[in-house]
PDB file of N, CA and C in Angstrom:
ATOM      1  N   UNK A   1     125.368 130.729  85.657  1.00  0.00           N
ATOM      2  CA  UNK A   1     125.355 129.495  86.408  1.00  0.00           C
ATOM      3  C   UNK A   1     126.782 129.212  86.869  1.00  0.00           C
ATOM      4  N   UNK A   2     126.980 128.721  88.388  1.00  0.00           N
ATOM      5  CA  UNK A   2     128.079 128.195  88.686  1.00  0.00           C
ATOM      6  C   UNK A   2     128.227 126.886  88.634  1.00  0.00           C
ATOM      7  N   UNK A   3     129.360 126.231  88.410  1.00  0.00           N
ATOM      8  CA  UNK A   3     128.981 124.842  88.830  1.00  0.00           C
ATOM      9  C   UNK A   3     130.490 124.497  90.419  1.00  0.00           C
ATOM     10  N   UNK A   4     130.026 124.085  91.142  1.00  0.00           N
ATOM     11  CA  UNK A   4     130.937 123.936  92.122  1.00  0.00           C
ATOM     12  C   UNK A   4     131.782 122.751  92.130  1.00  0.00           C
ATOM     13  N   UNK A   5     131.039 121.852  91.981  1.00  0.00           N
ATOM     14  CA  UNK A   5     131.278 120.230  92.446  1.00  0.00           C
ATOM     15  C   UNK A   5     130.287 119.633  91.553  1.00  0.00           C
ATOM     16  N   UNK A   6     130.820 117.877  91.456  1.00  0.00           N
ATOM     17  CA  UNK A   6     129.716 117.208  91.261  1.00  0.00           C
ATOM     18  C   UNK A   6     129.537 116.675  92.088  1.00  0.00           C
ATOM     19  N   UNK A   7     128.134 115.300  91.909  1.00  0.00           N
ATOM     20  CA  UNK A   7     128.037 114.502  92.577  1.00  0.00           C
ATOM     21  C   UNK A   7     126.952 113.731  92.029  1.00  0.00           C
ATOM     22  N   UNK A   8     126.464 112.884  92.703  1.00  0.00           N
ATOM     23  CA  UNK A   8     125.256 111.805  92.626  1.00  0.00           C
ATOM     24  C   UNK A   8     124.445 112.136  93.227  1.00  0.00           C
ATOM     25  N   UNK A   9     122.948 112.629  92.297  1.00  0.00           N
ATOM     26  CA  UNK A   9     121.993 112.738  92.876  1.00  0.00           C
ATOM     27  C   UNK A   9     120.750 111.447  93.452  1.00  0.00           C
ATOM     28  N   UNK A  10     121.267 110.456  91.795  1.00  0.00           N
ATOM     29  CA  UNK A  10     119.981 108.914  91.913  1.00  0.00           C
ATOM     30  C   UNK A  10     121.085 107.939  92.387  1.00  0.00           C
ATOM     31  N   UNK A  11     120.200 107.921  93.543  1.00  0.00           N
ATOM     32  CA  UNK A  11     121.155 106.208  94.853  1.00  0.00           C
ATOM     33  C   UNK A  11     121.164 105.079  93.515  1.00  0.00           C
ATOM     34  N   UNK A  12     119.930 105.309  92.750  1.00  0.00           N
ATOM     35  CA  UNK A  12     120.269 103.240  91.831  1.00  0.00           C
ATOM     36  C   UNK A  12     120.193 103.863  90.565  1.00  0.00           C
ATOM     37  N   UNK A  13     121.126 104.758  90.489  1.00  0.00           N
ATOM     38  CA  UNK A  13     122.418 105.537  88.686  1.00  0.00           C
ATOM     39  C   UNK A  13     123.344 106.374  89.215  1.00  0.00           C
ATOM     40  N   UNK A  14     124.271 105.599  89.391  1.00  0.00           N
ATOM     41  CA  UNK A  14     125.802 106.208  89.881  1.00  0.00           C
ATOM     42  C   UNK A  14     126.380 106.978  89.088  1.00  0.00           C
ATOM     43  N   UNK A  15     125.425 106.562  87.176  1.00  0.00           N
ATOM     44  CA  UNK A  15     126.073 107.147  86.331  1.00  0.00           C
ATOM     45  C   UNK A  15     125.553 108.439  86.025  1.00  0.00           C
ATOM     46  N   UNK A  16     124.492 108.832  87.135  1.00  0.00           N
ATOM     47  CA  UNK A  16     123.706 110.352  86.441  1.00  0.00           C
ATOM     48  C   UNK A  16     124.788 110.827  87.122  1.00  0.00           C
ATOM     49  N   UNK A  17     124.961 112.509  86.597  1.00  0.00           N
ATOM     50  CA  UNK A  17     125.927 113.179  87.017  1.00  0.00           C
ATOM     51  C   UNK A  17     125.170 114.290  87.257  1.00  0.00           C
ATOM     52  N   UNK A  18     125.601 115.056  88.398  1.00  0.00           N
ATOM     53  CA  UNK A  18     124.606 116.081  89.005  1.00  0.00           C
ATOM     54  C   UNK A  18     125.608 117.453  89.429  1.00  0.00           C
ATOM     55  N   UNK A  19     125.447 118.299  88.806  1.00  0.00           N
ATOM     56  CA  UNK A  19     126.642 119.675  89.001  1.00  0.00           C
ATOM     57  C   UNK A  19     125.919 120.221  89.924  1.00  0.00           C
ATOM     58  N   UNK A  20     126.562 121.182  91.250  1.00  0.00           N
ATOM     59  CA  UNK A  20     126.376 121.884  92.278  1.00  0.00           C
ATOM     60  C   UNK A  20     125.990 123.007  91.565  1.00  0.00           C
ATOM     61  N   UNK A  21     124.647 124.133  92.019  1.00  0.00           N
ATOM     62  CA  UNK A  21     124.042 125.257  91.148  1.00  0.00           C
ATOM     63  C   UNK A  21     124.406 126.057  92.484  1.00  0.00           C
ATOM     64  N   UNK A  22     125.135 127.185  92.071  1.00  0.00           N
ATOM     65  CA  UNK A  22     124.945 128.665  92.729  1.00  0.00           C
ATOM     66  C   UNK A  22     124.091 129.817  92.368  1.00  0.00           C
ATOM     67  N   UNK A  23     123.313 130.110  92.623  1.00  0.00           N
ATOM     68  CA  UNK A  23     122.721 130.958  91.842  1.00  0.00           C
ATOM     69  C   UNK A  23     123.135 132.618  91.702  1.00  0.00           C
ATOM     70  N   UNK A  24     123.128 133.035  90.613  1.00  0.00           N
ATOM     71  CA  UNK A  24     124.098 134.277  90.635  1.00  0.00           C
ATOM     72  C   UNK A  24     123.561 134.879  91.498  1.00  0.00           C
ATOM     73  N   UNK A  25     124.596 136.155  91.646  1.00  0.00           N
ATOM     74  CA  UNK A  25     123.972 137.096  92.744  1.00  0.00           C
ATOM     75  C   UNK A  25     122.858 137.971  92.543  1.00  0.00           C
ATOM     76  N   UNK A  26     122.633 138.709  91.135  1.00  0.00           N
ATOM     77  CA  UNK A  26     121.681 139.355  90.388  1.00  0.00           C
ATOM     78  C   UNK A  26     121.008 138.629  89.362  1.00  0.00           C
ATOM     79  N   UNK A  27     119.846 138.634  89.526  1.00  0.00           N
ATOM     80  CA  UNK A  27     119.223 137.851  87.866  1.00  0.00           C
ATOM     81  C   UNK A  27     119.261 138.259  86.837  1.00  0.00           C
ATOM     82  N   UNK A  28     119.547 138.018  85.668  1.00  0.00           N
ATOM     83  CA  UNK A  28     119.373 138.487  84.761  1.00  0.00           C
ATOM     84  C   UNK A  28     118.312 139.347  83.995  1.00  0.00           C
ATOM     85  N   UNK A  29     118.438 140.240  83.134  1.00  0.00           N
ATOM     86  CA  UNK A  29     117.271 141.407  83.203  1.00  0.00           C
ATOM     87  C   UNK A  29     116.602 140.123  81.812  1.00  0.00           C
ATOM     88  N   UNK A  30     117.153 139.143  81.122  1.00  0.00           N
ATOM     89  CA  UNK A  30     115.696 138.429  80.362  1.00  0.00           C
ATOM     90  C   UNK A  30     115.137 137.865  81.173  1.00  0.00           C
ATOM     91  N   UNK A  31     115.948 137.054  82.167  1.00  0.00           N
ATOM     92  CA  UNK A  31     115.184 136.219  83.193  1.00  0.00           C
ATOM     93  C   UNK A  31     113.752 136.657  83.602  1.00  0.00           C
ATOM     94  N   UNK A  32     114.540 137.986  83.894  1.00  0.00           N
ATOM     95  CA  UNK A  32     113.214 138.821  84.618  1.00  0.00           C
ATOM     96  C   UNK A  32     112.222 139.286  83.828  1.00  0.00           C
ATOM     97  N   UNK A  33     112.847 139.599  82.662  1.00  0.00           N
ATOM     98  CA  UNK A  33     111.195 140.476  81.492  1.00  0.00           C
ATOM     99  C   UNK A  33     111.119 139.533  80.559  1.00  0.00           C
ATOM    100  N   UNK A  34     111.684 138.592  80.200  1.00  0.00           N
ATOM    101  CA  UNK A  34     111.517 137.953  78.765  1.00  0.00           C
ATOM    102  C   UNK A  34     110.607 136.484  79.129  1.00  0.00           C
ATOM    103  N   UNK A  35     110.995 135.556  80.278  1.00  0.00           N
ATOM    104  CA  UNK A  35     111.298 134.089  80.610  1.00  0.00           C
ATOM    105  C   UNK A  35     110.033 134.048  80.455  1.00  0.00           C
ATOM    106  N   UNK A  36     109.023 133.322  79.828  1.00  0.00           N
ATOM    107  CA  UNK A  36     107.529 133.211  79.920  1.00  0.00           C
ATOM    108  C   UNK A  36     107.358 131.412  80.286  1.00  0.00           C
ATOM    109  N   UNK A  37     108.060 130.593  79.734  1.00  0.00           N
ATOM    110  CA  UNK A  37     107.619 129.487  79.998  1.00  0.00           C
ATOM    111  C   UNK A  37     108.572 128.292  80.577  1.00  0.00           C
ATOM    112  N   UNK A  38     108.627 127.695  81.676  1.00  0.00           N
ATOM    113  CA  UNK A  38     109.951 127.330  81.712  1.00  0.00           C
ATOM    114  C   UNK A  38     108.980 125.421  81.970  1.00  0.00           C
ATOM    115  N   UNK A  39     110.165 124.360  81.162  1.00  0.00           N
ATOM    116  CA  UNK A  39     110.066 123.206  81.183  1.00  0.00           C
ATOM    117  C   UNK A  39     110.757 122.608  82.052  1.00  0.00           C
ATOM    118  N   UNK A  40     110.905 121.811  83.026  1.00  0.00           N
ATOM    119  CA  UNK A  40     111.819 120.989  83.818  1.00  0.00           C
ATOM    120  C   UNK A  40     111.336 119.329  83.717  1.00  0.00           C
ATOM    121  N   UNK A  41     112.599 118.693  82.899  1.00  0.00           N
ATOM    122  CA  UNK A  41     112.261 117.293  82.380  1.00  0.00           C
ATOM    123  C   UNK A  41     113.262 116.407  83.173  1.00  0.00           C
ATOM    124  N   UNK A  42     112.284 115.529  83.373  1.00  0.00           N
ATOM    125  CA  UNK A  42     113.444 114.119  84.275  1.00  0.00           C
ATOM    126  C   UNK A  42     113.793 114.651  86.147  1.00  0.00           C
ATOM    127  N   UNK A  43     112.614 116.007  86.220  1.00  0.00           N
ATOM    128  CA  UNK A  43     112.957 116.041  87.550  1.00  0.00           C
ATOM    129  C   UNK A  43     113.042 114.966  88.261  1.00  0.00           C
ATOM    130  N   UNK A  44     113.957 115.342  89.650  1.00  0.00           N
ATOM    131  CA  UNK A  44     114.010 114.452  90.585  1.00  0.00           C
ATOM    132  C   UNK A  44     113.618 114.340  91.497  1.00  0.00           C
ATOM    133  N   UNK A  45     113.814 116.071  91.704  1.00  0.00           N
ATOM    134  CA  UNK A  45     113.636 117.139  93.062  1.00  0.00           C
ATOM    135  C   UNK A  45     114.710 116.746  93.948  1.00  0.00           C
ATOM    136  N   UNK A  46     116.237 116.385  93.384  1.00  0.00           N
ATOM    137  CA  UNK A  46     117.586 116.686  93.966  1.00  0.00           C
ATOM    138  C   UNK A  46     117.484 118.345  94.578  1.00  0.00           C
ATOM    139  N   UNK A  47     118.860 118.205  95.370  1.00  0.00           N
ATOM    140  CA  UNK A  47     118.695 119.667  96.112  1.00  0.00           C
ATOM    141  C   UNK A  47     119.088 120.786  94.900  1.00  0.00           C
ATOM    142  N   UNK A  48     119.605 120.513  94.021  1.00  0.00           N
ATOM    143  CA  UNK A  48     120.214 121.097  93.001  1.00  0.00           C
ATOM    144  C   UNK A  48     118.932 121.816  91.715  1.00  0.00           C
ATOM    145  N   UNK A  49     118.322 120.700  91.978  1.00  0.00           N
ATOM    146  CA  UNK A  49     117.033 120.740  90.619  1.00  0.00           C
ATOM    147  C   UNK A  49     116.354 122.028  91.578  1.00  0.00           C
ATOM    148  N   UNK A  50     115.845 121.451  92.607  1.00  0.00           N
ATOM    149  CA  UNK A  50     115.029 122.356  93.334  1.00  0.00           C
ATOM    150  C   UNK A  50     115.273 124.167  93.790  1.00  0.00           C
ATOM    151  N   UNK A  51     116.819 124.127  93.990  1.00  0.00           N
ATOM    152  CA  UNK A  51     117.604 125.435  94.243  1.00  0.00           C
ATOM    153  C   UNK A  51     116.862 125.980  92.380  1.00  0.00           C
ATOM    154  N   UNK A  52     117.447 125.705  91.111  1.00  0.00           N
ATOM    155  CA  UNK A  52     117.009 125.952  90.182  1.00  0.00           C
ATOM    156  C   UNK A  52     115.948 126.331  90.305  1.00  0.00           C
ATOM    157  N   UNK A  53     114.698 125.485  90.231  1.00  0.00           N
ATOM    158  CA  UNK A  53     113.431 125.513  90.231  1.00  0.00           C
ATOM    159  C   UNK A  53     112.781 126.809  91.022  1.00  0.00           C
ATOM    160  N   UNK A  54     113.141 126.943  92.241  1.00  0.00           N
ATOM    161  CA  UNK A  54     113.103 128.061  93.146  1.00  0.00           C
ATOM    162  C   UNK A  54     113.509 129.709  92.541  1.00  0.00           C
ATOM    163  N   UNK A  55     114.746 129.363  92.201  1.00  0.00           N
ATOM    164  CA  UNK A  55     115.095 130.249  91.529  1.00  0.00           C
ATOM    165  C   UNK A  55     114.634 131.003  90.315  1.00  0.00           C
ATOM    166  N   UNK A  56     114.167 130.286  89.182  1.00  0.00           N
ATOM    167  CA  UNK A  56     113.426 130.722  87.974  1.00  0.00           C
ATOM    168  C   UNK A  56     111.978 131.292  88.383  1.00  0.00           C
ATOM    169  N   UNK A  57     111.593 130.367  89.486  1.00  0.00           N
ATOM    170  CA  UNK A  57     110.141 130.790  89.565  1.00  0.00           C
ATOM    171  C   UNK A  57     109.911 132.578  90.635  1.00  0.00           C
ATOM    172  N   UNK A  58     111.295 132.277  91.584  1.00  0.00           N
ATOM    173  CA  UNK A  58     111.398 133.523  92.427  1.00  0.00           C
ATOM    174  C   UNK A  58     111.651 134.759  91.858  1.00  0.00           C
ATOM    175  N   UNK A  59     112.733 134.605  90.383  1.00  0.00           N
ATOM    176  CA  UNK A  59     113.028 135.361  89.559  1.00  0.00           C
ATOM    177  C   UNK A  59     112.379 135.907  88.139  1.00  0.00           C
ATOM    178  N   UNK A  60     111.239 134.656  88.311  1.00  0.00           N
ATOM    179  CA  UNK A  60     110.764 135.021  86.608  1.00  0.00           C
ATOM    180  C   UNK A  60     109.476 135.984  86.466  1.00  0.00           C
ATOM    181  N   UNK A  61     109.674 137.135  86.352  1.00  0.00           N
ATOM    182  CA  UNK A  61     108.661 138.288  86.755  1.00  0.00           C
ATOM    183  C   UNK A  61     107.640 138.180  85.569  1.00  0.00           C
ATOM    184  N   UNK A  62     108.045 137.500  84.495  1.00  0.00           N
ATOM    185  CA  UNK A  62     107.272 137.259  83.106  1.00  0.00           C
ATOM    186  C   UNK A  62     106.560 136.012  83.104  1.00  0.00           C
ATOM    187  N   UNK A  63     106.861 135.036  84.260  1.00  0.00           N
ATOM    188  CA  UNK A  63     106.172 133.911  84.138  1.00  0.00           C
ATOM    189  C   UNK A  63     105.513 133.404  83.715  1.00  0.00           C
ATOM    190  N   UNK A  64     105.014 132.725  82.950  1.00  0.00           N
ATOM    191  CA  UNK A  64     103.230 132.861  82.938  1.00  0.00           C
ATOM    192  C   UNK A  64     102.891 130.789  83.257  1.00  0.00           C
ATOM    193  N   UNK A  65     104.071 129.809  82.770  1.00  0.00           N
ATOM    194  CA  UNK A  65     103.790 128.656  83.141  1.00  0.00           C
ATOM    195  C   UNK A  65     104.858 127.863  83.653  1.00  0.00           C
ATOM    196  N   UNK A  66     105.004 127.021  84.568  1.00  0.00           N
ATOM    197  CA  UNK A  66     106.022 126.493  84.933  1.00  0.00           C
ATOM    198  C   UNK A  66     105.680 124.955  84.979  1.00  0.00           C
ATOM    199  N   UNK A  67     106.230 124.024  84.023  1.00  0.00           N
ATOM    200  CA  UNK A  67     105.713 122.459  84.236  1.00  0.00           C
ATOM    201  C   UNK A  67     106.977 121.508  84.962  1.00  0.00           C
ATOM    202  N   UNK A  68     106.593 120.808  85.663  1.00  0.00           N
ATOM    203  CA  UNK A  68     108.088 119.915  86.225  1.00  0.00           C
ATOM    204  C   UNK A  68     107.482 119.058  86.015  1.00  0.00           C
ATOM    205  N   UNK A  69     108.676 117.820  84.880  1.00  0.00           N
ATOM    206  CA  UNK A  69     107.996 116.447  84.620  1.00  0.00           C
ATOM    207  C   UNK A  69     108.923 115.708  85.334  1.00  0.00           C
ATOM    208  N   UNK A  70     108.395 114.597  86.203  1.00  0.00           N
ATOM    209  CA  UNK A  70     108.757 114.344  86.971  1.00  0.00           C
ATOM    210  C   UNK A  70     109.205 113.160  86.096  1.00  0.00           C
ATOM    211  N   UNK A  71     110.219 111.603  86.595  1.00  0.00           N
ATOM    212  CA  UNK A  71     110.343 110.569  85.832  1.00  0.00           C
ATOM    213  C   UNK A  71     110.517 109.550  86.938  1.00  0.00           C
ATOM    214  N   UNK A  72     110.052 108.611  86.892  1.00  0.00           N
ATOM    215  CA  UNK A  72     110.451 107.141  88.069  1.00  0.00           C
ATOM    216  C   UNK A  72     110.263 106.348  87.128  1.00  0.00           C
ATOM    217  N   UNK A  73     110.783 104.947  87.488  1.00  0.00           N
ATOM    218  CA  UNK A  73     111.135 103.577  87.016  1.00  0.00           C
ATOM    219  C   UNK A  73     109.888 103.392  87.633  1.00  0.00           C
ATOM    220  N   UNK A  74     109.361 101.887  87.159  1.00  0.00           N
ATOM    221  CA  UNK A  74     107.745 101.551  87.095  1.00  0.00           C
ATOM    222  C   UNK A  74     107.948 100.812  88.822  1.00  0.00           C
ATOM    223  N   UNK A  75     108.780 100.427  88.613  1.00  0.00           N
ATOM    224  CA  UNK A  75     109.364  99.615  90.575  1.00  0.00           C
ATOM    225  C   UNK A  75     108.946 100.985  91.305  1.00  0.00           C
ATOM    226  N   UNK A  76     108.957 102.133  91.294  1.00  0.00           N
ATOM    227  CA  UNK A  76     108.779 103.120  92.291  1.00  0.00           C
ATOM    228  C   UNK A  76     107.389 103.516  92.049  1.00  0.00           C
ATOM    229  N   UNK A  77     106.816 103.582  91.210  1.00  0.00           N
ATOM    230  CA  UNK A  77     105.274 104.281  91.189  1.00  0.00           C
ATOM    231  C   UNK A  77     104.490 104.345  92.346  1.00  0.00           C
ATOM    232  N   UNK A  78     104.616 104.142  93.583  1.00  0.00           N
ATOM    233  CA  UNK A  78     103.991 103.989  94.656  1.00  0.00           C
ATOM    234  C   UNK A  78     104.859 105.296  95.394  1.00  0.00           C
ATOM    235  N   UNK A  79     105.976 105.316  95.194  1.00  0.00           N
ATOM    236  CA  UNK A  79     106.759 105.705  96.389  1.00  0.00           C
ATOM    237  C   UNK A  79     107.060 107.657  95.804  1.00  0.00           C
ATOM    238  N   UNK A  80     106.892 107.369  94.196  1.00  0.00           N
ATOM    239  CA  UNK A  80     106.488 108.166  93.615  1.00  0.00           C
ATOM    240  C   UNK A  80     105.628 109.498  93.257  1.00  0.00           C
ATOM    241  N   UNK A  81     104.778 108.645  93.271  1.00  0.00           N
ATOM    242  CA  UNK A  81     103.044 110.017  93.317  1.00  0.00           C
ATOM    243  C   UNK A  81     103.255 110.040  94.824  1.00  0.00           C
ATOM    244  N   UNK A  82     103.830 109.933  96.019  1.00  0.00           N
ATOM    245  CA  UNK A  82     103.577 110.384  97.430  1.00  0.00           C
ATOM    246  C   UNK A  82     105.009 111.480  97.249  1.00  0.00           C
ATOM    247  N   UNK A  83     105.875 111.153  96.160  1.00  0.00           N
ATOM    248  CA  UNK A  83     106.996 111.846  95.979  1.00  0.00           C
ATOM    249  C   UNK A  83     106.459 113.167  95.883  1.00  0.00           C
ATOM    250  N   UNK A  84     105.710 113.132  94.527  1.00  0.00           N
ATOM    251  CA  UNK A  84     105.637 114.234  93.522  1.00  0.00           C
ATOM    252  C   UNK A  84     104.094 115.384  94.451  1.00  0.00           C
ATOM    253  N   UNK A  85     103.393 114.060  95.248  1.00  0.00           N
ATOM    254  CA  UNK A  85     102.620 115.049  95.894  1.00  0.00           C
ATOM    255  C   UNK A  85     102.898 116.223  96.949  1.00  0.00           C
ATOM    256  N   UNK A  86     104.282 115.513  97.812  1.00  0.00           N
ATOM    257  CA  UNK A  86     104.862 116.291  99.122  1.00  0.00           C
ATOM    258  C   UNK A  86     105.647 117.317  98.207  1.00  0.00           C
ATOM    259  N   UNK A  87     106.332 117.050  96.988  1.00  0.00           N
ATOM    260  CA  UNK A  87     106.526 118.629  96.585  1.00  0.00           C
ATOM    261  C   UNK A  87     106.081 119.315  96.045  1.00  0.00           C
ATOM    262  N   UNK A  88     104.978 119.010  95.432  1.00  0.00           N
ATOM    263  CA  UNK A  88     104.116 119.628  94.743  1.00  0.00           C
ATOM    264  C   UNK A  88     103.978 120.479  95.932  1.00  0.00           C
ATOM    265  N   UNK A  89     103.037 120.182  97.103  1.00  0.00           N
ATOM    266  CA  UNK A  89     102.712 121.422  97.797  1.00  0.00           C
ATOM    267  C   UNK A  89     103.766 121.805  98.385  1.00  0.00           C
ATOM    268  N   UNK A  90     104.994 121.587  98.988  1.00  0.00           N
ATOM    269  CA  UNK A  90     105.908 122.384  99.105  1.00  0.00           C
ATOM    270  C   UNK A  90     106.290 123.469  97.971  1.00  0.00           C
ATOM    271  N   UNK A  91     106.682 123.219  96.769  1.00  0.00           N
ATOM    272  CA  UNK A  91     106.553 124.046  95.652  1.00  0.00           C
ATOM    273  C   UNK A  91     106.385 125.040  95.602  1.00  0.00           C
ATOM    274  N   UNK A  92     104.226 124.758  95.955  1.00  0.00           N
ATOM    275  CA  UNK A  92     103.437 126.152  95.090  1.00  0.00           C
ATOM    276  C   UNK A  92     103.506 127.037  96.265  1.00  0.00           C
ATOM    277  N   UNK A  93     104.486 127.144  97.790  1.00  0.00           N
ATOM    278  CA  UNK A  93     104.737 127.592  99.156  1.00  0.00           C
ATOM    279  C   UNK A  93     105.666 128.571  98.525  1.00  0.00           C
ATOM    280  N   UNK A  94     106.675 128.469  97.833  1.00  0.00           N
ATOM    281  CA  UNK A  94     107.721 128.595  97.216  1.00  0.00           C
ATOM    282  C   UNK A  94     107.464 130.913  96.969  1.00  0.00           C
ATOM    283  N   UNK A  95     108.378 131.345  97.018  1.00  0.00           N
ATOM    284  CA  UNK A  95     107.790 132.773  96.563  1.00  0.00           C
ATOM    285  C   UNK A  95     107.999 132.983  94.905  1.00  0.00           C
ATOM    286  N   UNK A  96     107.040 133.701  94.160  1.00  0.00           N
ATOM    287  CA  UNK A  96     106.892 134.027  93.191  1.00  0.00           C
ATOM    288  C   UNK A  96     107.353 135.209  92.192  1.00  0.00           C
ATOM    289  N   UNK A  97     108.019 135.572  91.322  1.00  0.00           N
ATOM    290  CA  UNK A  97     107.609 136.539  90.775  1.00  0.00           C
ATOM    291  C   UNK A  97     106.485 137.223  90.045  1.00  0.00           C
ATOM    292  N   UNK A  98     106.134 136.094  89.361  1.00  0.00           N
ATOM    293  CA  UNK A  98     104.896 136.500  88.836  1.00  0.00           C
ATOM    294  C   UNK A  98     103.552 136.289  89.734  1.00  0.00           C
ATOM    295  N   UNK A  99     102.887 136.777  89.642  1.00  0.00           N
ATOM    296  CA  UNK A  99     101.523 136.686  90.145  1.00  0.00           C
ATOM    297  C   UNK A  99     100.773 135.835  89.173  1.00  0.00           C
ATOM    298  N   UNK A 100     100.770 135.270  88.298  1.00  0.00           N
ATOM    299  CA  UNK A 100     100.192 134.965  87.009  1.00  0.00           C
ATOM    300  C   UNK A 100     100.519 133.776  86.439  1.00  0.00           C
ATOM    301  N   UNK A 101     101.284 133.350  86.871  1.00  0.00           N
ATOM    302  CA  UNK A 101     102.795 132.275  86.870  1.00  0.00           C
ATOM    303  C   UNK A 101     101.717 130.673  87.309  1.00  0.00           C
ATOM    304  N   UNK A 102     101.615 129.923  86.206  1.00  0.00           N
ATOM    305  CA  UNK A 102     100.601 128.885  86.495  1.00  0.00           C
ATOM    306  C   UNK A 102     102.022 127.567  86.867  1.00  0.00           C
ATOM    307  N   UNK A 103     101.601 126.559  87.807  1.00  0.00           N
ATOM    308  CA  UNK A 103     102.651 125.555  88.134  1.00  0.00           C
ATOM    309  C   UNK A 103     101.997 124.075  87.577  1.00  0.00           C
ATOM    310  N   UNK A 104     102.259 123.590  86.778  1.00  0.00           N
ATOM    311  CA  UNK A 104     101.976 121.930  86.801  1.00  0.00           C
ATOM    312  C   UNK A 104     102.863 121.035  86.967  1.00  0.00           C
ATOM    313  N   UNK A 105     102.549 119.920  87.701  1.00  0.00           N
ATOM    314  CA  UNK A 105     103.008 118.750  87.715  1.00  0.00           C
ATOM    315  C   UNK A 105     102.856 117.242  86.900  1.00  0.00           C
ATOM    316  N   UNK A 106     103.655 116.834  86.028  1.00  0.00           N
ATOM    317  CA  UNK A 106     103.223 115.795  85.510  1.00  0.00           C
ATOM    318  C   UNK A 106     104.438 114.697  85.406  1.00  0.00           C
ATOM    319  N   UNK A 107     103.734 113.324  85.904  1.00  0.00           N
ATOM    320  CA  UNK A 107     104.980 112.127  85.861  1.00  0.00           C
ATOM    321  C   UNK A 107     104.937 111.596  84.441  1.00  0.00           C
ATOM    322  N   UNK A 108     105.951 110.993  83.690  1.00  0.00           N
ATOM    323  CA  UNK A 108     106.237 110.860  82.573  1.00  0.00           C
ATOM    324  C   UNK A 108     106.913 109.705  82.663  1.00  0.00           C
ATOM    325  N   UNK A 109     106.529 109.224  81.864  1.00  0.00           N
ATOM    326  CA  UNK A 109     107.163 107.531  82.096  1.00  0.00           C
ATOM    327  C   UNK A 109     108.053 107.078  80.802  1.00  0.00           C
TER     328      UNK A 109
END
């Protein structure tokens, strides 16, 4: 992992702190044969989370589940599930390594 820069990913928490992801140039050979289950908690779907996200799933030839829990304040729940739906199907568009590689989405409060 690189980290480049920071910055602010949430407009109303100045205090989250969000590191710039490069993704290496070669994946790693566990990435590729070992990685079976990968968790993503407090997504945001910042450009940063998502480069990640892309990445594990493009790279993880062992896949077998990928969950992104999504998180909003109860003031957004509307603006929210229209959030989590437009990437959801952008997402599962996304290229794969695994063929086998199951994706869920769940908001977590």
């Amino acid at each position: 992992m690189h980290v480049n820069e920071y910055n602010y990913c949430d407009d109303d928490n100045e205090d989250v702190l969000v590191h710039e992801w490069d993704a290496p140039e070669f994946a790693h050979i566990s990435l590729i044969s070992h990685l079976k289950t990968v968790c993503l908690w407090d997504f945001k779907g910042c450009p940063n989370e998502v480069e990640v996200a892309k990445y594990l799933v493009k790279h993880g030839k062992s896949l077998n589940k990928v969950t992104i829990h999504f998180r909003f304040g109860e003031n957004k729940e509307m603006k929210s599930q229209s959030a989590i739906t437009l990437f959801s199907s952008q997402f599962l568009k996304f290229p794969r390594g695994s063929k086998t590689c199951e994706v869920e989405f769940q908001m977590i409060s």
